[in-house]
PDB file of N, CA and C in Angstrom:
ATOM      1  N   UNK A   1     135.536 148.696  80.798  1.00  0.00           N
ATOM      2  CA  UNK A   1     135.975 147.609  81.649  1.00  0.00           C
ATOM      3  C   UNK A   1     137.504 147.604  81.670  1.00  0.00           C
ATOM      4  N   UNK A   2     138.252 147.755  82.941  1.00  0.00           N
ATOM      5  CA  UNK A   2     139.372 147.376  82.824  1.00  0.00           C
ATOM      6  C   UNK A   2     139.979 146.267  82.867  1.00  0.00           C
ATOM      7  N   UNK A   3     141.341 145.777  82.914  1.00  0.00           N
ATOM      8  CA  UNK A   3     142.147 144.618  82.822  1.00  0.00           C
ATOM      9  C   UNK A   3     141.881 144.203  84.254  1.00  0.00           C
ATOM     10  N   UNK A   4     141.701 144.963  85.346  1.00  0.00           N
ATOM     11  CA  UNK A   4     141.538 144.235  86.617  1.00  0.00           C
ATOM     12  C   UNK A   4     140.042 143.454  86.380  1.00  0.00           C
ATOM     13  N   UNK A   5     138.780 144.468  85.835  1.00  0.00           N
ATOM     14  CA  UNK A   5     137.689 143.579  85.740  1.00  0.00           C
ATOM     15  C   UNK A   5     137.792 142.754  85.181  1.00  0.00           C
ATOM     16  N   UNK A   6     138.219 143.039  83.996  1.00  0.00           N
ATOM     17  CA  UNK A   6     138.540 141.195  83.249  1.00  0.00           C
ATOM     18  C   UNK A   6     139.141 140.328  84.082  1.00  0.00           C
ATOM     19  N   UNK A   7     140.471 140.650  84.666  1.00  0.00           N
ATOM     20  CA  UNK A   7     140.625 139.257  85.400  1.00  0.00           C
ATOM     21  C   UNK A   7     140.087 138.535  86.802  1.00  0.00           C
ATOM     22  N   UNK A   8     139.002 139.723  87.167  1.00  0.00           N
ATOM     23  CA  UNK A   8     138.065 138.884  87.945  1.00  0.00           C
ATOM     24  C   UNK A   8     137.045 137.899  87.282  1.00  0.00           C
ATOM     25  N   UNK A   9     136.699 138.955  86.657  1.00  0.00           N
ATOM     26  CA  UNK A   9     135.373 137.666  85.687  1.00  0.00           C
ATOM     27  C   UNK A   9     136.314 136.297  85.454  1.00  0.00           C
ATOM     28  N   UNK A  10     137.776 136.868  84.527  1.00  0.00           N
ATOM     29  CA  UNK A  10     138.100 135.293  84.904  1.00  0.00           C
ATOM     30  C   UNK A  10     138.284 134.259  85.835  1.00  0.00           C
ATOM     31  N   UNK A  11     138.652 135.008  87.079  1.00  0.00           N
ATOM     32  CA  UNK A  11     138.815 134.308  88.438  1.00  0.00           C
ATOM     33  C   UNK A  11     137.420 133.715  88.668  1.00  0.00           C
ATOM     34  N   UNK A  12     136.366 134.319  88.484  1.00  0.00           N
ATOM     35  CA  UNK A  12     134.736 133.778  88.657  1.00  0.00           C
ATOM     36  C   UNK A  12     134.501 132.552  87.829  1.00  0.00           C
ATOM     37  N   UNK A  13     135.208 132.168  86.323  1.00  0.00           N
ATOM     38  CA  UNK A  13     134.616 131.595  85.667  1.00  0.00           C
ATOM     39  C   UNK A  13     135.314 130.446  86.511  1.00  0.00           C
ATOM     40  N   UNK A  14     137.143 130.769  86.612  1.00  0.00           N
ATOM     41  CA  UNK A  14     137.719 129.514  86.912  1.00  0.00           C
ATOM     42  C   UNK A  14     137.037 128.872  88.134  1.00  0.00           C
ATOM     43  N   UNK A  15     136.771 129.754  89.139  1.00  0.00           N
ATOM     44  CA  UNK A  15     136.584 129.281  90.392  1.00  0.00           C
ATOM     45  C   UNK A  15     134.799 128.352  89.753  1.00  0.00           C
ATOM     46  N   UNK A  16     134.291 128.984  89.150  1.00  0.00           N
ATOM     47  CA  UNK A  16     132.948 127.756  88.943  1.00  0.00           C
ATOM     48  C   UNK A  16     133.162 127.103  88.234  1.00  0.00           C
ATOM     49  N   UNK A  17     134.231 126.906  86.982  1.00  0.00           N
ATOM     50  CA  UNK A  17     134.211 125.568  86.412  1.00  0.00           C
ATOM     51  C   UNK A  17     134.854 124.846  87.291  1.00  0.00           C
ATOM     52  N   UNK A  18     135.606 125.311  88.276  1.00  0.00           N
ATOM     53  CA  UNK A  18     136.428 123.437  89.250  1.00  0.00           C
ATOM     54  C   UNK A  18     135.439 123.752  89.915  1.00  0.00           C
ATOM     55  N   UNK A  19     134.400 124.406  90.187  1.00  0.00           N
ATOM     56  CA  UNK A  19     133.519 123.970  91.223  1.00  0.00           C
ATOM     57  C   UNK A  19     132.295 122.615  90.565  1.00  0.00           C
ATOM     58  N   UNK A  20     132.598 123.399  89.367  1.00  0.00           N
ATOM     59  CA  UNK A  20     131.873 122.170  88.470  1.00  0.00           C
ATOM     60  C   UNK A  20     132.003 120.886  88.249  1.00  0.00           C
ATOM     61  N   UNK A  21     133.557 120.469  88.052  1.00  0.00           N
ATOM     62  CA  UNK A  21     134.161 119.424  88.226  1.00  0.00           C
ATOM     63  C   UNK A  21     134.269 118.573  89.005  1.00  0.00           C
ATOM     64  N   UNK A  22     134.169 119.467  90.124  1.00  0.00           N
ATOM     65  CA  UNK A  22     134.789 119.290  91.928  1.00  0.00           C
ATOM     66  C   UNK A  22     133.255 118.243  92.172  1.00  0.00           C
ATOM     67  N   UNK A  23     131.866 119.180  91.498  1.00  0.00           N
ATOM     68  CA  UNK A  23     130.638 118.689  92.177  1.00  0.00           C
ATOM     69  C   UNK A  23     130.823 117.114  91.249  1.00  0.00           C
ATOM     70  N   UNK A  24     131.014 116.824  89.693  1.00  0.00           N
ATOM     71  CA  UNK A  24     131.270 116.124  88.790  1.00  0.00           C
ATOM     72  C   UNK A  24     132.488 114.336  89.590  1.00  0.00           C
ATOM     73  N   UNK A  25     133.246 114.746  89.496  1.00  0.00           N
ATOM     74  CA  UNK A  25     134.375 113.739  90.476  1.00  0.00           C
ATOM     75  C   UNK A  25     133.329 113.510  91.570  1.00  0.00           C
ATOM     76  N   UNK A  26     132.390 114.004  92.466  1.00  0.00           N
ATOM     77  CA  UNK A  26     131.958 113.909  93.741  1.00  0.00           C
ATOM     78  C   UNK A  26     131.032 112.518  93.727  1.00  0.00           C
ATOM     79  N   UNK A  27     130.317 112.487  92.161  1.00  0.00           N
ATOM     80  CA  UNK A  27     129.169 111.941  92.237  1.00  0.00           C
ATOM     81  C   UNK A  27     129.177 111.177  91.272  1.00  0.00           C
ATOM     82  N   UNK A  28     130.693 110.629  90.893  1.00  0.00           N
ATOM     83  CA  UNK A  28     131.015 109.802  89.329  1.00  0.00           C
ATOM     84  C   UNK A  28     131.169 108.600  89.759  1.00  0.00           C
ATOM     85  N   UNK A  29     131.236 108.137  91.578  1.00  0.00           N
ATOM     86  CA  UNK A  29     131.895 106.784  91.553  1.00  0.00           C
ATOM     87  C   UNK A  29     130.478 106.433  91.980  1.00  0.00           C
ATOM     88  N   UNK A  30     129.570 107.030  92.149  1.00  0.00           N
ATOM     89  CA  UNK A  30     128.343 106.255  91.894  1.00  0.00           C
ATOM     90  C   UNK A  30     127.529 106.183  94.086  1.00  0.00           C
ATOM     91  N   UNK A  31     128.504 106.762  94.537  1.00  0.00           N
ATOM     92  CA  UNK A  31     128.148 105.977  96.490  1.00  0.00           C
ATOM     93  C   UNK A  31     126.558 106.477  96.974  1.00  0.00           C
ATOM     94  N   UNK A  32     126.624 106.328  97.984  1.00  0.00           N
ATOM     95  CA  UNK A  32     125.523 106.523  98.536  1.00  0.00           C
ATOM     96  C   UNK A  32     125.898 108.087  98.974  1.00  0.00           C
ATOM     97  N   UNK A  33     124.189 108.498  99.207  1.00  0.00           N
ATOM     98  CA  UNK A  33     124.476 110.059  99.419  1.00  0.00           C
ATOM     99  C   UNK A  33     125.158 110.171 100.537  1.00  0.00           C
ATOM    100  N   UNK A  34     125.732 109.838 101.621  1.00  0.00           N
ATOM    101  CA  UNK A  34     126.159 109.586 102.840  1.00  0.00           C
ATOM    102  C   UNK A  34     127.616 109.792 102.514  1.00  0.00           C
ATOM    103  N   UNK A  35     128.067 108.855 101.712  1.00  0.00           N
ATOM    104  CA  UNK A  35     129.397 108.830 101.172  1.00  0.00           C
ATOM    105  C   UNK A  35     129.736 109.934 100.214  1.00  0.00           C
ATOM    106  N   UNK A  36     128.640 110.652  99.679  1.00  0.00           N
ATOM    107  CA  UNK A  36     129.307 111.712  98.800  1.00  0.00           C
ATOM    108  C   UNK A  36     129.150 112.729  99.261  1.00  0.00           C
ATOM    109  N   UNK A  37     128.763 112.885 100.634  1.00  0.00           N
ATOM    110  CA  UNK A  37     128.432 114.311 101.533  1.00  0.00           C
ATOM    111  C   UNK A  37     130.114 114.105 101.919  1.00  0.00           C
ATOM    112  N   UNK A  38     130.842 113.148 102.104  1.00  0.00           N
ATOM    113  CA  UNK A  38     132.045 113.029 103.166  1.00  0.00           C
ATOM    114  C   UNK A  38     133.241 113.503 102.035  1.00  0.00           C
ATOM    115  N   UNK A  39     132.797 113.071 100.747  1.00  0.00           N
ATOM    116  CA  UNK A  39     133.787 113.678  99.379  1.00  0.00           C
ATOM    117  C   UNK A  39     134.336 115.244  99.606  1.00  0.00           C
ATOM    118  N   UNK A  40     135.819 114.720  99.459  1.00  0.00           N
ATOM    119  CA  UNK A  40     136.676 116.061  99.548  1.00  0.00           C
ATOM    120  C   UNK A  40     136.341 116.644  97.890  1.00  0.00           C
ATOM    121  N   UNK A  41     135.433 115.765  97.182  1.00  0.00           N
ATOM    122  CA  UNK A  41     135.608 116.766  95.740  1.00  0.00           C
ATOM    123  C   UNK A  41     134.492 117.523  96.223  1.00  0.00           C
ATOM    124  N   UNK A  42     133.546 117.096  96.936  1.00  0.00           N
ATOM    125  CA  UNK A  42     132.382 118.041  96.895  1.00  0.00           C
ATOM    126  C   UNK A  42     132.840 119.053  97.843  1.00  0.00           C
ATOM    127  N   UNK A  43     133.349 118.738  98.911  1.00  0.00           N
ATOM    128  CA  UNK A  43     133.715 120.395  99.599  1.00  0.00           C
ATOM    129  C   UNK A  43     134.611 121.447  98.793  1.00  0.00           C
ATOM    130  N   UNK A  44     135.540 120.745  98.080  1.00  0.00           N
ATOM    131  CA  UNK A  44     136.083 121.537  97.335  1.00  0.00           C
ATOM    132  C   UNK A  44     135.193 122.530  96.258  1.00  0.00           C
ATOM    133  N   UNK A  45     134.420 121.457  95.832  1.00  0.00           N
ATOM    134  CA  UNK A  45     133.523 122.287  95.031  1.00  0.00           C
ATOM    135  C   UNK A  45     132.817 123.516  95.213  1.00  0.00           C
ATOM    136  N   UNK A  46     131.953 123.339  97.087  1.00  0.00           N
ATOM    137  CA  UNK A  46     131.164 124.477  97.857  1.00  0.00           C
ATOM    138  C   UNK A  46     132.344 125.390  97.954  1.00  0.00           C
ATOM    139  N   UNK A  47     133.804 124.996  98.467  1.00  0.00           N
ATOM    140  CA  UNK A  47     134.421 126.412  98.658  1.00  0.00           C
ATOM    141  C   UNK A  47     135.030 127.082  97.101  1.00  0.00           C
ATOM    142  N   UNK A  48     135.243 126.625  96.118  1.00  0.00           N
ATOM    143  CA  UNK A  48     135.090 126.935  95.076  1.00  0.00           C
ATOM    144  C   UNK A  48     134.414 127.573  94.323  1.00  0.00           C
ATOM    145  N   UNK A  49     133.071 127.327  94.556  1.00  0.00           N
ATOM    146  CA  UNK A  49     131.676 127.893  94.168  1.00  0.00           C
ATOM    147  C   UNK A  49     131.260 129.125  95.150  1.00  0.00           C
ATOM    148  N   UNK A  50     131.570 129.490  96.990  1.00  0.00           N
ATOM    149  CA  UNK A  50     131.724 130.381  97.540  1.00  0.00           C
ATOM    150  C   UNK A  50     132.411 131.029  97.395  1.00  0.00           C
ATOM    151  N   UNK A  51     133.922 130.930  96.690  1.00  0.00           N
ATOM    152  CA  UNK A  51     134.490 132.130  96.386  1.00  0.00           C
ATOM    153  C   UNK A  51     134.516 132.514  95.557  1.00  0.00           C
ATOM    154  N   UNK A  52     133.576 132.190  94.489  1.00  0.00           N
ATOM    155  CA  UNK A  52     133.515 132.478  92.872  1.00  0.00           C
ATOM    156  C   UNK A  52     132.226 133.739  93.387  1.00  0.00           C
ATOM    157  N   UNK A  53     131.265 133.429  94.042  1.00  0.00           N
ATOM    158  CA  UNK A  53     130.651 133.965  94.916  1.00  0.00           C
ATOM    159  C   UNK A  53     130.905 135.220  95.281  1.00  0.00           C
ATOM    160  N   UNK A  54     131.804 135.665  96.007  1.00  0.00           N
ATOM    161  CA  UNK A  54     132.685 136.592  96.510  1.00  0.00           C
ATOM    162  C   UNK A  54     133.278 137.525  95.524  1.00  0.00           C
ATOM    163  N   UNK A  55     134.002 136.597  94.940  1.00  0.00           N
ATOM    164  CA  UNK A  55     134.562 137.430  93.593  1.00  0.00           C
ATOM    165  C   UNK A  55     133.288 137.926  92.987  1.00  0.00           C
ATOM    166  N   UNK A  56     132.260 137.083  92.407  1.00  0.00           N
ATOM    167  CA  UNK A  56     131.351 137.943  91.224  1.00  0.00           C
ATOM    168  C   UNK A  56     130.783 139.088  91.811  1.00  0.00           C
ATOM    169  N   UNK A  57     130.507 139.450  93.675  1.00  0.00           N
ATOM    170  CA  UNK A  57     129.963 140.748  94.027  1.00  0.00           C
ATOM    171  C   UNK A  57     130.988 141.852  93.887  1.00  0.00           C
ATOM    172  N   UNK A  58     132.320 141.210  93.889  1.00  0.00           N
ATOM    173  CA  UNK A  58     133.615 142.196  93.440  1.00  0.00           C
ATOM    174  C   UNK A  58     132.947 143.002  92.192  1.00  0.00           C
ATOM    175  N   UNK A  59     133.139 142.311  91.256  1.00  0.00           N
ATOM    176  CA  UNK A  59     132.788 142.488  89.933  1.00  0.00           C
ATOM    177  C   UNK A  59     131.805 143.096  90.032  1.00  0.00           C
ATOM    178  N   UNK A  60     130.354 142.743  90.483  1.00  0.00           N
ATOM    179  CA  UNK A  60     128.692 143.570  90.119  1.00  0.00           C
ATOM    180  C   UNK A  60     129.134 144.871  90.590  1.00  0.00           C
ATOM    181  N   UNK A  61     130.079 145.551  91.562  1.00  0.00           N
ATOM    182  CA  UNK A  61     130.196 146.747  91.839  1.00  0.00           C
ATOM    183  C   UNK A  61     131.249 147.435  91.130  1.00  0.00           C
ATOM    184  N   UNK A  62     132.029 146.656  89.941  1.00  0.00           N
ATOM    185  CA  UNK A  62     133.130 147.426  89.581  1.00  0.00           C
ATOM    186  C   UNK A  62     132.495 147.449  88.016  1.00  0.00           C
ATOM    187  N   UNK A  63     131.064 146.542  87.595  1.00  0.00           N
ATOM    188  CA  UNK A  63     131.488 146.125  86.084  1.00  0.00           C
ATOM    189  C   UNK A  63     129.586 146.325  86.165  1.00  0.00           C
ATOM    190  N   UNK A  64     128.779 147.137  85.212  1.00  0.00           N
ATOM    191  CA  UNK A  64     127.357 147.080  84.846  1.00  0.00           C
ATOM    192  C   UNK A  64     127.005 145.124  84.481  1.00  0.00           C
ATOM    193  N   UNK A  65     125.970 145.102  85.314  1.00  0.00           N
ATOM    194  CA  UNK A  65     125.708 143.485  85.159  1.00  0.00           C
ATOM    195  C   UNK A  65     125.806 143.504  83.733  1.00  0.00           C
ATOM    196  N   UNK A  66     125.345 143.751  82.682  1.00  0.00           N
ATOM    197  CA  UNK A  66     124.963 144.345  81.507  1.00  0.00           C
ATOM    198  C   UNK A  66     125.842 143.666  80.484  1.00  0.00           C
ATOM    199  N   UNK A  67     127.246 144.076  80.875  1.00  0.00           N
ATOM    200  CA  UNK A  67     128.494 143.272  80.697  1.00  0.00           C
ATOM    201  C   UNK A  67     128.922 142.312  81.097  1.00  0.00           C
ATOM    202  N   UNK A  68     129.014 142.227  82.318  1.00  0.00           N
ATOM    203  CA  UNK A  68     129.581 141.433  82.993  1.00  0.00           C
ATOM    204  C   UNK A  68     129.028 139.895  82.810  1.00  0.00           C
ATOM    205  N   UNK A  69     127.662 140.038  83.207  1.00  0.00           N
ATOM    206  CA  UNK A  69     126.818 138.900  83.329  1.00  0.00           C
ATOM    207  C   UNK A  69     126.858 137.752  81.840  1.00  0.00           C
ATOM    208  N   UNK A  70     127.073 138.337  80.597  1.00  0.00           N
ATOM    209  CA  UNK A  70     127.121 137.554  79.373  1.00  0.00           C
ATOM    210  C   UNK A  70     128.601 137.306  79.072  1.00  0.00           C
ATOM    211  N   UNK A  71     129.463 137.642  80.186  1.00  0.00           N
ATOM    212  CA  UNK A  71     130.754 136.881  79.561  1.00  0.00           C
ATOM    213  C   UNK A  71     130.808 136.089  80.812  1.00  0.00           C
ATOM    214  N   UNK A  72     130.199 135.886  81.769  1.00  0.00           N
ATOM    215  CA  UNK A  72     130.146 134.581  82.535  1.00  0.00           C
ATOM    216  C   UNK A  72     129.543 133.417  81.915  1.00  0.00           C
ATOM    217  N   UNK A  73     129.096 133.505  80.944  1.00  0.00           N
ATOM    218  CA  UNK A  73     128.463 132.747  79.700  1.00  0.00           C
ATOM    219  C   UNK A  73     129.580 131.403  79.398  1.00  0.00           C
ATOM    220  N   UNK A  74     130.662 132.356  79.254  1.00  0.00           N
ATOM    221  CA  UNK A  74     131.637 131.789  79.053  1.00  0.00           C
ATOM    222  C   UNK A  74     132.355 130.571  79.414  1.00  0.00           C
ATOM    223  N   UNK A  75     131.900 130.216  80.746  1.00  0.00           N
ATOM    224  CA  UNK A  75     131.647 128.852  81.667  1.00  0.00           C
ATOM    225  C   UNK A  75     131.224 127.835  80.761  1.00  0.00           C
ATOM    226  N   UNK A  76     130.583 127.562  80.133  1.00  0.00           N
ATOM    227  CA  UNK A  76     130.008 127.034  79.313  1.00  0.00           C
ATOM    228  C   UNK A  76     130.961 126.223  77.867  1.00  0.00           C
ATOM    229  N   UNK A  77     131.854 127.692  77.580  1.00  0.00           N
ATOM    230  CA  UNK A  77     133.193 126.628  77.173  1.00  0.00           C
ATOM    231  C   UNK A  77     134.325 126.106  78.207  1.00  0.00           C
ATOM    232  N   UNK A  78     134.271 126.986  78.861  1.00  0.00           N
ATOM    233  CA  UNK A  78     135.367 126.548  80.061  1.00  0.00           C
ATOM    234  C   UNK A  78     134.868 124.962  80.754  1.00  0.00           C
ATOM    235  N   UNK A  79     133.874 125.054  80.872  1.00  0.00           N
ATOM    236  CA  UNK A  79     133.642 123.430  81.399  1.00  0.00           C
ATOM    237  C   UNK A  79     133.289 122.531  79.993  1.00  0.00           C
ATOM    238  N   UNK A  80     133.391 122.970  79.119  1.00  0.00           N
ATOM    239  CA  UNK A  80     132.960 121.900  78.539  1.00  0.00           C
ATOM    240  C   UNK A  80     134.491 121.311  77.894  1.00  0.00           C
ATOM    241  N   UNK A  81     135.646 122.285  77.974  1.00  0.00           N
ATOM    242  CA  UNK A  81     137.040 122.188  77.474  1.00  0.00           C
ATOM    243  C   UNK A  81     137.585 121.357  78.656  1.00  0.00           C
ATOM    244  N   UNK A  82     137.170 121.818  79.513  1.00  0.00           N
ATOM    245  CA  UNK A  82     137.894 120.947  81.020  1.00  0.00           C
ATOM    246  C   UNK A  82     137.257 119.111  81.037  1.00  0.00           C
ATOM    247  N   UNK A  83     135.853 119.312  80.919  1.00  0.00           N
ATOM    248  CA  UNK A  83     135.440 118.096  81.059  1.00  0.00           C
ATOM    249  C   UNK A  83     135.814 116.935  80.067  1.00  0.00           C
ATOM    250  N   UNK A  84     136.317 117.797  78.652  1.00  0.00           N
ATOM    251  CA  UNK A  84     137.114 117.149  77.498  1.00  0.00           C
ATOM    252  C   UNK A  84     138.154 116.354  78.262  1.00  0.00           C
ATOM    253  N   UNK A  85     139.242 117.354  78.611  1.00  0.00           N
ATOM    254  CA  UNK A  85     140.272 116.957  79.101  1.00  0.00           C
ATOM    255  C   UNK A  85     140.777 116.408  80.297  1.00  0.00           C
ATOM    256  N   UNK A  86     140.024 116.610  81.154  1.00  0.00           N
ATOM    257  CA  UNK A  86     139.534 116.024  82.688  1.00  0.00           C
ATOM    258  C   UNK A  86     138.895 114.366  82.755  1.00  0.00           C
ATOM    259  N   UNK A  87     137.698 114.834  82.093  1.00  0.00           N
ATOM    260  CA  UNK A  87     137.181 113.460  82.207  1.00  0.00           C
ATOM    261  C   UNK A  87     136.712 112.825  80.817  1.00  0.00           C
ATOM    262  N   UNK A  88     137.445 113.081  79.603  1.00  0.00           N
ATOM    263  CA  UNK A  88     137.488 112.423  78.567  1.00  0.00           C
ATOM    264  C   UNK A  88     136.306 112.583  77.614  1.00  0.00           C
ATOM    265  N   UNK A  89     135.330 113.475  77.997  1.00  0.00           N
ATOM    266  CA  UNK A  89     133.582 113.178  77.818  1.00  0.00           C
ATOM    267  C   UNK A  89     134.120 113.690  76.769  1.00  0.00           C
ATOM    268  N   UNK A  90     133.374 113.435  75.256  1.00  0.00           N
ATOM    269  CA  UNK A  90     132.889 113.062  73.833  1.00  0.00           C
ATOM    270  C   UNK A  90     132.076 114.469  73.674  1.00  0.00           C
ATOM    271  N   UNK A  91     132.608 115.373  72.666  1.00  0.00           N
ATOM    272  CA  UNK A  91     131.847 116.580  72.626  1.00  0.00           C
ATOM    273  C   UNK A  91     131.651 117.108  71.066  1.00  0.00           C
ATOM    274  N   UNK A  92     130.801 116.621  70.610  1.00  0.00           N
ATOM    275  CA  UNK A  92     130.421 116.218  69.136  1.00  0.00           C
ATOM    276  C   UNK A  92     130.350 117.761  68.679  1.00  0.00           C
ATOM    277  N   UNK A  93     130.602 117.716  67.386  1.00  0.00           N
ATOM    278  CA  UNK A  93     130.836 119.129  66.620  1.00  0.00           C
ATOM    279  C   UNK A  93     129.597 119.906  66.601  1.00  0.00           C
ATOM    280  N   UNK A  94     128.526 119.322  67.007  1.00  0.00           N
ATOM    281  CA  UNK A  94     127.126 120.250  67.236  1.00  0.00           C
ATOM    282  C   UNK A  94     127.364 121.106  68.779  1.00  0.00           C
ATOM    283  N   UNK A  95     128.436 120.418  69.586  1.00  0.00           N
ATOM    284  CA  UNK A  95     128.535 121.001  71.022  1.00  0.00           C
ATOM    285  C   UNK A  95     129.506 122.591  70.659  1.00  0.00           C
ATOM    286  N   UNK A  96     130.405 122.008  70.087  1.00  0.00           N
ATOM    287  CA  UNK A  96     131.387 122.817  69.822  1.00  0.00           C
ATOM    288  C   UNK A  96     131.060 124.078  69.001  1.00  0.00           C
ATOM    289  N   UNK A  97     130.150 123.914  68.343  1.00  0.00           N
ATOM    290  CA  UNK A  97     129.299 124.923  67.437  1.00  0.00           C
ATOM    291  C   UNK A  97     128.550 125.699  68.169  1.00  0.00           C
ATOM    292  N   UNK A  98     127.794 125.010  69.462  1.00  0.00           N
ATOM    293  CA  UNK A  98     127.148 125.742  70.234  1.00  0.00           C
ATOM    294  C   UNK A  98     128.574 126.785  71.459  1.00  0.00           C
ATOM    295  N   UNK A  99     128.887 125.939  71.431  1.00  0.00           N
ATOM    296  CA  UNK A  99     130.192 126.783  72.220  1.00  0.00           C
ATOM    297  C   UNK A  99     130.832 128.511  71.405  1.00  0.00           C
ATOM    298  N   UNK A 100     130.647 127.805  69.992  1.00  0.00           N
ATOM    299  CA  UNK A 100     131.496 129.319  69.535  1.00  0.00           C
ATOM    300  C   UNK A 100     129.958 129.903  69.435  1.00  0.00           C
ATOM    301  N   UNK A 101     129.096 129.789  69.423  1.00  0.00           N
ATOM    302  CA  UNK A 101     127.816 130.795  69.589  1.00  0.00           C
ATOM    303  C   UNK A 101     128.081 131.376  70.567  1.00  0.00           C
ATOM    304  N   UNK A 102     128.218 130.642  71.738  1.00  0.00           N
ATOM    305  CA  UNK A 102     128.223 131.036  73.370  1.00  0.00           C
ATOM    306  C   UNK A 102     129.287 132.722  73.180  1.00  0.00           C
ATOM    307  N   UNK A 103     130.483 131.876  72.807  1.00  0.00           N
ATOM    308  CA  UNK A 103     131.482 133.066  72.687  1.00  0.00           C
ATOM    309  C   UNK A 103     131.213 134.033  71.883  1.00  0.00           C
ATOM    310  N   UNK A 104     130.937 134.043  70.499  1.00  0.00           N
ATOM    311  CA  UNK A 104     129.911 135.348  70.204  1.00  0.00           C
ATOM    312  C   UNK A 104     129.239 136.029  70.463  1.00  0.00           C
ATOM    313  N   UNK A 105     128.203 135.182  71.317  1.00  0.00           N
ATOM    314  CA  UNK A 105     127.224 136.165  72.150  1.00  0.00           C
ATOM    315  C   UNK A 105     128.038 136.665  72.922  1.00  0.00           C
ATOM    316  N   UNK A 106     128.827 136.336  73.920  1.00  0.00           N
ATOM    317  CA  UNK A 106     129.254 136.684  74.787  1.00  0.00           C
ATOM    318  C   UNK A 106     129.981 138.060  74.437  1.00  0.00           C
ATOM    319  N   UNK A 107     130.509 137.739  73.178  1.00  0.00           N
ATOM    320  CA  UNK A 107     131.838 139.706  72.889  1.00  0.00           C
ATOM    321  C   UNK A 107     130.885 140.023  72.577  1.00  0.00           C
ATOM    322  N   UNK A 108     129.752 139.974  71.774  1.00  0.00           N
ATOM    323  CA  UNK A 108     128.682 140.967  71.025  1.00  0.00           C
ATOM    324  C   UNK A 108     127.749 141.343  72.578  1.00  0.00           C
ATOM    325  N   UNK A 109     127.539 140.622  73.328  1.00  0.00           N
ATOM    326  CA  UNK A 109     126.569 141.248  74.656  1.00  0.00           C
ATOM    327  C   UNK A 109     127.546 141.739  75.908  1.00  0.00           C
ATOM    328  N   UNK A 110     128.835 141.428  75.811  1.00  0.00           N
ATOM    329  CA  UNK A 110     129.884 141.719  76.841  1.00  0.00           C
ATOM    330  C   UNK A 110     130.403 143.454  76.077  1.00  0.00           C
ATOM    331  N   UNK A 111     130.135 143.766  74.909  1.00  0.00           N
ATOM    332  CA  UNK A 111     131.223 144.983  74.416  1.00  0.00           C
ATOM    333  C   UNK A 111     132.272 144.204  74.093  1.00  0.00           C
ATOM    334  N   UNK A 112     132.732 143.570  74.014  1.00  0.00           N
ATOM    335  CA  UNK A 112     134.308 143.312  73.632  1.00  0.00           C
ATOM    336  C   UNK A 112     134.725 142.520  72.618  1.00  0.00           C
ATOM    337  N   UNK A 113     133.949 142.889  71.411  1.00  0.00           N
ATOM    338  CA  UNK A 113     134.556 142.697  69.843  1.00  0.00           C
ATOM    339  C   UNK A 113     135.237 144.026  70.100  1.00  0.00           C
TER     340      UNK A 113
END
């Protein structure tokens, strides 16, 4: 894997954790579905999530799913670090434990210990 594949996978993760967020902000003030179809967080989110889209077929042709696919795993701390700091949410040391699993698996099934 080169440094360009790596920094797509990262471009993939970033682009789906604000897509994550984006969907998160969309549907936090509580409106009617009417009102959260018209939310600029939620469009942000679809074009966020479409170009994460884009990017990951970059990647399936430059990187064996094999790899690739278990360090998108990685989302998993990326939103859960954002949603810390974003939206304040409470992430108890059993989360965080599961998080450095995530990342283990991820170098031990990605190659990259």
């Amino acid at each position: 894997m080169t440094a360009l594949d790596g920094l797509l996978i990262a471009v993939v993760i970033g682009l789906t954790s604000a897509g994550q967020l984006g969907q998160k902000r969309a549907v936090a003030a509580g409106n009617a579905l009417a009102a959260r179809l018209r939310s600029p967080w939620l469009w942000g989110a679809l074009v966020c999530l479409g170009l994460a889209l884009l990017v990951w077929c970059a990647v399936l042709q430059r990187v064996p799913v094999g790899v690739a696919y278990p360090l998108l795993s990685l989302n998993t701390l990326a939103v859960t670090l954002l949603a810390r700091l974003v939206f304040g949410e409470v992430v108890d040391a059993c989360a965080w434990c599961g998080c450095l699993c995530i990342v283990a698996g991820a170098a031990l099934l990605g190659g990259q210990l």
